[in-house]
Protein backbone atom coordinates (compact mmCIF):
# COMPACT_ATOMS: atom_id res chain seq x y z
CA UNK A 1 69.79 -44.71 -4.54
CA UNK A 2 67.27 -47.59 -4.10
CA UNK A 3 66.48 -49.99 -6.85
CA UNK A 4 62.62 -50.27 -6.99
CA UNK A 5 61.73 -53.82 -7.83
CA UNK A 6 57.85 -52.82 -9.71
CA UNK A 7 57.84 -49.98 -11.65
CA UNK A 8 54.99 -47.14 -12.04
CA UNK A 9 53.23 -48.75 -15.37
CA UNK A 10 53.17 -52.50 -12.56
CA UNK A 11 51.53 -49.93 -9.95
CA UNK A 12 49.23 -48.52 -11.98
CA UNK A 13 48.21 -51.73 -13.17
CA UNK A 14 48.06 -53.93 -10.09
CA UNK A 15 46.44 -50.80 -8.92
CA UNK A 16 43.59 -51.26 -11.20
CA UNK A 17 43.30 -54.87 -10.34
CA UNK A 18 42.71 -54.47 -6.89
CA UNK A 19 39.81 -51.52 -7.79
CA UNK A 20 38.00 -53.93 -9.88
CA UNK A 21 37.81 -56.43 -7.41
CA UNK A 22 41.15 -58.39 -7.63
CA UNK A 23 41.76 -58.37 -3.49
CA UNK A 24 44.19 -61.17 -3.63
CA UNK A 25 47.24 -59.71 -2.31
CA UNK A 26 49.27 -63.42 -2.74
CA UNK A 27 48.48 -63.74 -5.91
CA UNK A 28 48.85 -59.78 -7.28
CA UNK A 29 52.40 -60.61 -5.76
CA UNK A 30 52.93 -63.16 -7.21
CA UNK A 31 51.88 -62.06 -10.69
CA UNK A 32 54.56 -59.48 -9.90
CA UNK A 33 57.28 -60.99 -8.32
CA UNK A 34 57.39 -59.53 -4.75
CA UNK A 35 56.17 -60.23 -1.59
CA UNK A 36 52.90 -59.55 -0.69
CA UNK A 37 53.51 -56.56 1.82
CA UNK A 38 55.85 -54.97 -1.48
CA UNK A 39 52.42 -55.00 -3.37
CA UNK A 40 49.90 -54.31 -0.61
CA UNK A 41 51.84 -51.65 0.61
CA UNK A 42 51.73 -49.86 -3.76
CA UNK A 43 48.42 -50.97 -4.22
CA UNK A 44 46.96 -49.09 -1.05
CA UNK A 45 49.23 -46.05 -1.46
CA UNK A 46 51.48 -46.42 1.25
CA UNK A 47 54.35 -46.84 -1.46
CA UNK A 48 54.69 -44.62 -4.67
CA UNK A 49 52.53 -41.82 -3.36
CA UNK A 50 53.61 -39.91 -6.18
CA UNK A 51 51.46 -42.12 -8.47
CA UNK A 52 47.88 -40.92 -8.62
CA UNK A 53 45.44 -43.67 -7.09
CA UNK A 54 42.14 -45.04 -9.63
CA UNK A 55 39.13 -43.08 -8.62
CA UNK A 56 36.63 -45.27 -6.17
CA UNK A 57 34.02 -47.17 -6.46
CA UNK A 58 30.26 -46.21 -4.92
C-alpha cells in the first residue's frame, strides 16, 4: 500500500485555496510540503478523485 504524503482534510483545503483565487501552485506546495505537480495534480482532481471538488465559480 502507498503512503499518501497530504491527506483528504490538506485536499480539501488547498482545494479551496485554489477556488478562491490562490493559483500559486509553488507556493500551495510549499505550504504543504510537496512538489508542485503532488499538489497541482489534488487540487485539479487528477489525484484523490474520490474527494468531492468545491462547486465553481461564474
Amino acid at each position: 500500500m502507498r503512503k499518501t504524503k497530504l491527506t483528504v482534510e490538506q485536499v480539501l483545503e488547498a482545494r479551496l485555496r485554489y477556488a478562491s483565487g490562490e493559483r500559486e501552485f509553488s507556493r500551495l506546495a510549499g505550504d504543504y510540503g510537496v512538489s508542485r505537480s503532488a499538489i497541482a495534480n489534488a487540487v485539479l482532481g487528477y489525484t484523490f478523485k474520490h474527494i468531492p471538488m468545491p462547486p465553481r465559480k461564474r
